[in-house]
Protein backbone atom coordinates (compact mmCIF):
# COMPACT_ATOMS: atom_id res chain seq x y z
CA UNK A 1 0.00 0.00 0.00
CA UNK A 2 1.20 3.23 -1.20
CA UNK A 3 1.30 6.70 0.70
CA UNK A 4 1.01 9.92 -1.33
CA UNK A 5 3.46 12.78 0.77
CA UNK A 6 3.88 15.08 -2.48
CA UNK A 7 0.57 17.08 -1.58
CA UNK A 8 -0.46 18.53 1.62
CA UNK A 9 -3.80 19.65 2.10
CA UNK A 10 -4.38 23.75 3.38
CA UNK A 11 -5.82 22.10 7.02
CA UNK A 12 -2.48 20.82 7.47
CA UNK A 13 -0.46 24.03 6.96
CA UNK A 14 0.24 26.21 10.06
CA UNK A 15 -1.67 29.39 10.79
CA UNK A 16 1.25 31.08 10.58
CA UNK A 17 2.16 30.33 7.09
CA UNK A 18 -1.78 30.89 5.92
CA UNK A 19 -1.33 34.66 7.90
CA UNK A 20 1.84 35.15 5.61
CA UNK A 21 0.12 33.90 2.14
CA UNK A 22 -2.87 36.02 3.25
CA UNK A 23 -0.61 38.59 4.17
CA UNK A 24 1.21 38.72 0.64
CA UNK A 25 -2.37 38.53 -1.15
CA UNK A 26 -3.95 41.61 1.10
CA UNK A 27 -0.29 43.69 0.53
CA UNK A 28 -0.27 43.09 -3.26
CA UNK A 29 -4.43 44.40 -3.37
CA UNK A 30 -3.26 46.84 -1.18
CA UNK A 31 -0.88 47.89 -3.76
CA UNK A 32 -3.16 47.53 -6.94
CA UNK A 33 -6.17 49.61 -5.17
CA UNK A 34 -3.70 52.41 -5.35
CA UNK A 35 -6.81 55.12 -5.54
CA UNK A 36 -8.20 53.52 -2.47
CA UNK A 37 -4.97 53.66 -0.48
CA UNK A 38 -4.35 57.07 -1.85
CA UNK A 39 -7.39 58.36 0.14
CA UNK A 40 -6.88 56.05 2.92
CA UNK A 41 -3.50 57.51 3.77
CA UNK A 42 -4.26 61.33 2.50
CA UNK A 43 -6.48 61.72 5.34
CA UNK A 44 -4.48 61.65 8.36
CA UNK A 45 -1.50 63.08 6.55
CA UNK A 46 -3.51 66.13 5.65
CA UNK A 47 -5.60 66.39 9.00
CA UNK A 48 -1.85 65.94 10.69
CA UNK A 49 -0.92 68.58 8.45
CA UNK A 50 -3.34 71.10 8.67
CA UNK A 51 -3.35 70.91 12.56
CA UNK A 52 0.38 71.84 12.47
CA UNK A 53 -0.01 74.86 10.46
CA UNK A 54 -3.14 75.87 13.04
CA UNK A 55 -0.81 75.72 15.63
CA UNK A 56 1.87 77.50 14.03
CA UNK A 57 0.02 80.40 13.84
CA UNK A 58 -1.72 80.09 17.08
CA UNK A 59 1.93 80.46 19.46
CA UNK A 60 1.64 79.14 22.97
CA UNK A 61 1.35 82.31 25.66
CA UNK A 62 3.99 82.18 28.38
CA UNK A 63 3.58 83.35 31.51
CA UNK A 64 6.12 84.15 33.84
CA UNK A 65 6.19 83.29 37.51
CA UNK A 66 3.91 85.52 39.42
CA UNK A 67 4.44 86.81 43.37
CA UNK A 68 2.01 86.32 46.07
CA UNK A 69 -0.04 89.85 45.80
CA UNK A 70 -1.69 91.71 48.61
CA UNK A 71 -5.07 91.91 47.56
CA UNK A 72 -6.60 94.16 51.04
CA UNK A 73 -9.21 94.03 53.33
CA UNK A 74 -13.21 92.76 52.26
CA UNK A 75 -14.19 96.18 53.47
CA UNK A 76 -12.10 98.42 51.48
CA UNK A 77 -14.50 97.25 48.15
CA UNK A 78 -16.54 100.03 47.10
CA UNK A 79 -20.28 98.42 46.75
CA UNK A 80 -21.88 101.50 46.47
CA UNK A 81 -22.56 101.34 42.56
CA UNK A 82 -24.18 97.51 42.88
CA UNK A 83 -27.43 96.63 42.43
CA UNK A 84 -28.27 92.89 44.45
CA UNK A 85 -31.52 91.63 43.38
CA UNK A 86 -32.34 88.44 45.90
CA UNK A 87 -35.64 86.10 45.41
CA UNK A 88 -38.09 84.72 46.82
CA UNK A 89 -39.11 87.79 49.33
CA UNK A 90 -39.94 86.38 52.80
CA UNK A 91 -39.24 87.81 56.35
CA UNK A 92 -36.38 85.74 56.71
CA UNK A 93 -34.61 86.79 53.31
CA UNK A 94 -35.73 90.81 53.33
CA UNK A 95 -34.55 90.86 57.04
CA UNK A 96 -30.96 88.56 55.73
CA UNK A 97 -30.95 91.34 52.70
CA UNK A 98 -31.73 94.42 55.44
CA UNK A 99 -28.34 93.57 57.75
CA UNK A 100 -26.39 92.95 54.53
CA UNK A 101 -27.35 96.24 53.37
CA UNK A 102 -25.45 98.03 56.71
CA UNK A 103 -22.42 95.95 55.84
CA UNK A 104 -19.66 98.51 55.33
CA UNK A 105 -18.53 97.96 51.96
CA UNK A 106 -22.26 97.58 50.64
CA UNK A 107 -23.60 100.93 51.74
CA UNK A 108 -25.39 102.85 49.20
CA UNK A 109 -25.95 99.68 47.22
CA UNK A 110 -29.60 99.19 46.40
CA UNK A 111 -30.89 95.88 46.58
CA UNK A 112 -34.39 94.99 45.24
CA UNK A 113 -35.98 91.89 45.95
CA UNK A 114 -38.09 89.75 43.24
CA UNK A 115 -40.83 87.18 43.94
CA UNK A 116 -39.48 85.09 41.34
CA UNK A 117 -36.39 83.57 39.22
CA UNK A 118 -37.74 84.90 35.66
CA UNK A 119 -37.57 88.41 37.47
CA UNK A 120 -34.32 88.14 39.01
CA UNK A 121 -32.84 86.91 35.54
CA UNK A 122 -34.96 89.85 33.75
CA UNK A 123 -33.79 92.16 36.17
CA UNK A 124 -30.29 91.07 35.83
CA UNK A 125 -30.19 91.10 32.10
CA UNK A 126 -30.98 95.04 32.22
CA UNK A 127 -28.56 96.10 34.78
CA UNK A 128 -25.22 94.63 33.30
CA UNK A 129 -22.49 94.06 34.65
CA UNK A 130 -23.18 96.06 38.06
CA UNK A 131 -26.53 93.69 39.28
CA UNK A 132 -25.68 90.58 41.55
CA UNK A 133 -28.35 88.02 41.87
CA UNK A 134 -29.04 85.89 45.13
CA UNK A 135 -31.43 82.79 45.03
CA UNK A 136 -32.28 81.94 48.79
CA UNK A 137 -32.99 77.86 49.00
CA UNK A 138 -33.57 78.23 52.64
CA UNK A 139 -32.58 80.13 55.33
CA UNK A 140 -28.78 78.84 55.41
CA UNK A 141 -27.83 78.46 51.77
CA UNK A 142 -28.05 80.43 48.95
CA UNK A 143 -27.27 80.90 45.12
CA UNK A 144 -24.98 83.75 43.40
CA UNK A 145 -26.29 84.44 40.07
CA UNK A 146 -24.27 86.76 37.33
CA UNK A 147 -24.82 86.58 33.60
CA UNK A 148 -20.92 85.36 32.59
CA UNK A 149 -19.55 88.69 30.82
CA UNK A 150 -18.31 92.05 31.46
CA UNK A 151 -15.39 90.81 33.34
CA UNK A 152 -17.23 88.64 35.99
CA UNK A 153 -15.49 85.49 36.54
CA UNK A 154 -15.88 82.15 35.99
CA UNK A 155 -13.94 78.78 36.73
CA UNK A 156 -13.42 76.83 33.68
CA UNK A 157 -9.78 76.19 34.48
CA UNK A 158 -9.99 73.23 32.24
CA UNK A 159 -9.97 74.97 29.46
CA UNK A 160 -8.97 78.65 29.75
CA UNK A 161 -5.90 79.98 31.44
CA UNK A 162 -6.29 80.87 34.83
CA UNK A 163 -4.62 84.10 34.88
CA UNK A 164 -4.58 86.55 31.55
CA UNK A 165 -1.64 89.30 31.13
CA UNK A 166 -3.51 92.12 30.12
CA UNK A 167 -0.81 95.15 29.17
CA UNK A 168 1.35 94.15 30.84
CA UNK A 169 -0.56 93.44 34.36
CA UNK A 170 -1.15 89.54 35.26
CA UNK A 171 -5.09 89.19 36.18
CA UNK A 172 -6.10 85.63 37.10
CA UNK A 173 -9.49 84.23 37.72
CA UNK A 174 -9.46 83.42 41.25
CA UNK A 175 -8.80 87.25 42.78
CA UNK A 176 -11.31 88.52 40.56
CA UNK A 177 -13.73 87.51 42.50
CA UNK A 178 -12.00 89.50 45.00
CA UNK A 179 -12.01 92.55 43.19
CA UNK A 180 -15.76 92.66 41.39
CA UNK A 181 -17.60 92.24 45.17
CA UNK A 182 -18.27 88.84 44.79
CA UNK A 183 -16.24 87.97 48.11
CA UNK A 184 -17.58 90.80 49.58
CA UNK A 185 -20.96 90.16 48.78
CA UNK A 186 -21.13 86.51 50.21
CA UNK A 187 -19.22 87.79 53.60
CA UNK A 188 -21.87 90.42 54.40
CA UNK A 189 -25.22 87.72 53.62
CA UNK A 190 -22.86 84.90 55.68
CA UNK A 191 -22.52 87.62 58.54
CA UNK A 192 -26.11 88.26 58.22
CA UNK A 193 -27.54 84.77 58.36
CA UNK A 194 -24.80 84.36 61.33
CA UNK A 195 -26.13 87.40 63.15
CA UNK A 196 -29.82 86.31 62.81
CA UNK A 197 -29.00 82.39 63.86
CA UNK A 198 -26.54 83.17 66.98
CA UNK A 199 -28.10 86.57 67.57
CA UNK A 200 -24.24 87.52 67.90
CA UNK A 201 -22.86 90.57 65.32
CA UNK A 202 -20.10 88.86 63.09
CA UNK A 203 -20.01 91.54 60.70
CA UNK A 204 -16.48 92.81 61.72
CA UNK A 205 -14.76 90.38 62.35
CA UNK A 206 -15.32 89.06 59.13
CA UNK A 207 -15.27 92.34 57.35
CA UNK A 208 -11.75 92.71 58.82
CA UNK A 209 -10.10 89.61 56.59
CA UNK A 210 -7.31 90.40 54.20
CA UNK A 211 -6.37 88.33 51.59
CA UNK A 212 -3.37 87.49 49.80
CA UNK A 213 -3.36 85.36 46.53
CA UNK A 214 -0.42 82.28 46.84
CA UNK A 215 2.34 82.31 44.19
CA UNK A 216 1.33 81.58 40.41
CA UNK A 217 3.95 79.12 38.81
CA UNK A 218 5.38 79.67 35.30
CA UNK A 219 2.77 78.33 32.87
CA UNK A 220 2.17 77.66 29.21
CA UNK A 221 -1.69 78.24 27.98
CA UNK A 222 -2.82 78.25 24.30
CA UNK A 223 -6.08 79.71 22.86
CA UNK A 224 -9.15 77.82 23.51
CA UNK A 225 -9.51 77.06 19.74
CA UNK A 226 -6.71 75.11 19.70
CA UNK A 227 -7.65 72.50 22.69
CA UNK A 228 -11.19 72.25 20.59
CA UNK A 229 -9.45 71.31 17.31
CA UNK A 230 -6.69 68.95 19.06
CA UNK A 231 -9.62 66.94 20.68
CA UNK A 232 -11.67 66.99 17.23
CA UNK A 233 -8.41 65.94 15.40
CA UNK A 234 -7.98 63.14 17.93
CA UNK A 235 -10.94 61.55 17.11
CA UNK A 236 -11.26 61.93 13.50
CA UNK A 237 -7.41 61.24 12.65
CA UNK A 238 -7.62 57.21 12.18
CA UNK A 239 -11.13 57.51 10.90
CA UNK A 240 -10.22 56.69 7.19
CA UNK A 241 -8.92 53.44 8.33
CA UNK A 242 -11.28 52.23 10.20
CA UNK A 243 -13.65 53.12 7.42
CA UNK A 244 -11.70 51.18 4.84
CA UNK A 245 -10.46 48.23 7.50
CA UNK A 246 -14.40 47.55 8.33
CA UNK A 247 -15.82 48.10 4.22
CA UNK A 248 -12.55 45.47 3.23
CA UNK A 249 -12.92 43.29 5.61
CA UNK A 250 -16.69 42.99 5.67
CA UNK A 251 -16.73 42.27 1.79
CA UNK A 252 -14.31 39.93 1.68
CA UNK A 253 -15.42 38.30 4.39
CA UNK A 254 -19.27 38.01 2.55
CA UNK A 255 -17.48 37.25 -1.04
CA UNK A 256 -15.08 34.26 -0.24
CA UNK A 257 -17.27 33.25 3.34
CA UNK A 258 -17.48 30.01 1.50
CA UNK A 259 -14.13 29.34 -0.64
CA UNK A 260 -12.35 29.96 2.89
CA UNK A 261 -14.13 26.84 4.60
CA UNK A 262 -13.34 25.03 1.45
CA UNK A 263 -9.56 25.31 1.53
CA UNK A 264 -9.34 25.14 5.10
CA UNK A 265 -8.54 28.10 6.25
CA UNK A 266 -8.04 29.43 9.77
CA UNK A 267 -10.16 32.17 10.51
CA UNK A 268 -7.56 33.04 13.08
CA UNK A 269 -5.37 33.69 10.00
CA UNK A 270 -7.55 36.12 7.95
CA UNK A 271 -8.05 37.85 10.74
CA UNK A 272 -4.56 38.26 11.92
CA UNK A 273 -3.49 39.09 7.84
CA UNK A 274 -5.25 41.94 8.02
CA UNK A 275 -5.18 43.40 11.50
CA UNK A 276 -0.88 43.07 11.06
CA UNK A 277 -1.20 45.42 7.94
CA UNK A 278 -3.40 47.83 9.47
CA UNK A 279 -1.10 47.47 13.15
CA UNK A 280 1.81 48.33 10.10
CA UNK A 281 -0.29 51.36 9.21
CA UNK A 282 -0.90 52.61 12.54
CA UNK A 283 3.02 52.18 13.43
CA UNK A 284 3.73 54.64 10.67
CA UNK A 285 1.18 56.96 10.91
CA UNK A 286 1.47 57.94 14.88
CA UNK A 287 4.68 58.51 13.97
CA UNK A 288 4.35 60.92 11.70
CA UNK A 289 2.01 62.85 14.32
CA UNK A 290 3.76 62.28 16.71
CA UNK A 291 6.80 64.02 15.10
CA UNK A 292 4.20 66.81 13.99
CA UNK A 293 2.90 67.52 17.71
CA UNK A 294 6.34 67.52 19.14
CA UNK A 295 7.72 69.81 16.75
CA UNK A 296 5.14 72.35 16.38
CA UNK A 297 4.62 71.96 20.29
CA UNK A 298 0.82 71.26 20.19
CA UNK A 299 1.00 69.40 23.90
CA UNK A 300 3.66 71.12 25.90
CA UNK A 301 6.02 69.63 28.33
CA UNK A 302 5.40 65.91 27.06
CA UNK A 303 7.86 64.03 24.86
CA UNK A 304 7.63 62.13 21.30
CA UNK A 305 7.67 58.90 22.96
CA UNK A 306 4.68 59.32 25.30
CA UNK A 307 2.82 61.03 22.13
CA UNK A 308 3.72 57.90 19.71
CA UNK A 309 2.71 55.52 22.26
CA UNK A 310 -0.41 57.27 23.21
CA UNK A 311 -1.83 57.74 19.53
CA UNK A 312 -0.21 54.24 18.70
CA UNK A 313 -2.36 52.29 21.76
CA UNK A 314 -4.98 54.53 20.49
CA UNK A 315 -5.03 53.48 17.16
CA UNK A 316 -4.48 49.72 18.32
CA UNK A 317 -7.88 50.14 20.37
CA UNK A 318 -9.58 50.80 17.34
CA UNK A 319 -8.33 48.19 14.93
CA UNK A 320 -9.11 45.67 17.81
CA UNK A 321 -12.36 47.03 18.13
């Protein structure tokens, strides 16, 4: 009885020679769909491009090391040219609102009270930027309300720059509420509410504070624009591959479903041909913006390396998605 050896069926060859025959076939379609590869790789480079150039004309704002600053006593604030405007109007809150009135740095400032929230904002709206709102929930807490322009400050530290050098003089967002009442404001309703609660006068002792404002490090801030377009960038830059990965794979996948069970193919093996030419593409690509975010300083203070492997992992997430 004779043995044939010559011929060896596909189930008998190793996964790891049907990834490389898979992988030569998907390179050289790669290489014939040249139109299709053109666009898949034009993408990113022009996106990686394009966010370069933004940035090169968008230059990071330095800003020096700041001394702690003096900033003076809550009474020395000048409240006289405020408007307050508190809601709802109850005994409690006009008699909180009455004592507030006879702080020191709030004489001469007229404060109204509304007997709703659609007043206070309407009353508000027409008295920019001197009219502070207050929006009583109960006797010990309350709400400051200010429409957000005209100088009054806001924390959104996550994306703006917490101090601004404005000709030459360094203004941050913290001791601006300092210097537009705000702290003064809250100290003479919180004396108040203390007075009426303990029947004990608070109101100068606390008037009496003085402030300083703690060291500012050196920091590096760039234009909110440019944090927008980095995070848009981010998630569109490997977007053309995963379009073309998911529209290849899926039709191939349909089209030879059948001819793949018949010469015994792993699916381990398709799957692995293609996911190791688009890890290839990914490799490549996060370098190049990589190189382009280092050099044209888009993240400050973080090297290529962390970029690459950031955008790379990134990528990889993806593809394995």
């Amino acid at each position: 009885m004779f043995r044939n050896t010559g011929k060896v069926t596909m189930k008998e060859i190793s996964v790891y020679q049907q990834t490389r025959a898979l992988l030569h076939k998907n390179l050289l379609k790669k290489w014939r769909m040249k139109r299709e590869s053109f666009l898949e790789w034009s993408f990113p480079i022009i996106l990686g491009l394009y966010m370069g150039l933004f940035s090169y004309f968008k230059e990071n704002m330095l800003f020096p090391e700041t001394p702690p600053q003096d900033l003076g006593r809550i009474d020395e604030f000048n409240g006289s040219s405020k408007m307050v405007v508190y809601t709802p109007i109850s005994n409690i809150t006009q008699l909180i609102m009455n004592k507030t009135s006879f702080a020191p740095s709030m004489k001469g400032a007229r404060i109204i009270g509304v007997p709703s929230k659609n007043d206070l904002d309407e009353v508000l709206l027409n008295n920019i930027p001197r009219a502070f709102g207050i929006v009583f929930n109960d006797t010990f807490s309350y709400k400051l309300e200010v429409f957000l322009m005209y100088g009054n400050p806001f924390v959104k530290e996550d994306l703006l720059a917490h101090c601004w050098d404005i000709y030459g003089d360094v203004s941050c967002v913290l001791s601006r509420y300092w210097k537009k009442g705000f702290v003064t404001l809250q100290t003479a309703i919180n004396a108040a509410i203390i007075e009426i609660t303990t029947n004990h006068s608070v109101m100068e002792e606390l008037m009496s504070v003085n402030a300083k404002t703690m060291k500012t490090l050196p920091f590096i801030t760039k234009d909110i624009l440019q944090y927008e377009f980095f995070i848009l960038v981010c998630l569109l830059y490997f977007s053309s591959f995963m379009y073309f990965i998911s529209r290849n794979v899926t039709k191939e996948r349909k089209r030879y479903k059948e001819l793949i069970k018949i010469m015994g193919l792993q699916d381990s093996a398709f799957w692995l041909s293609w996911g190791l030419i688009y890890v290839g593409f990914i490799f490549i690509i996060s370098i190049f913006i990589a190189a382009i975010i280092a050099s044209a300083q888009i993240i400050v203070m973080t090297g290529f390396l962390v970029i690459f492997t950031l955008f790379f992992l990134y990528g990889l997430s993806l593809v394995s998605v």
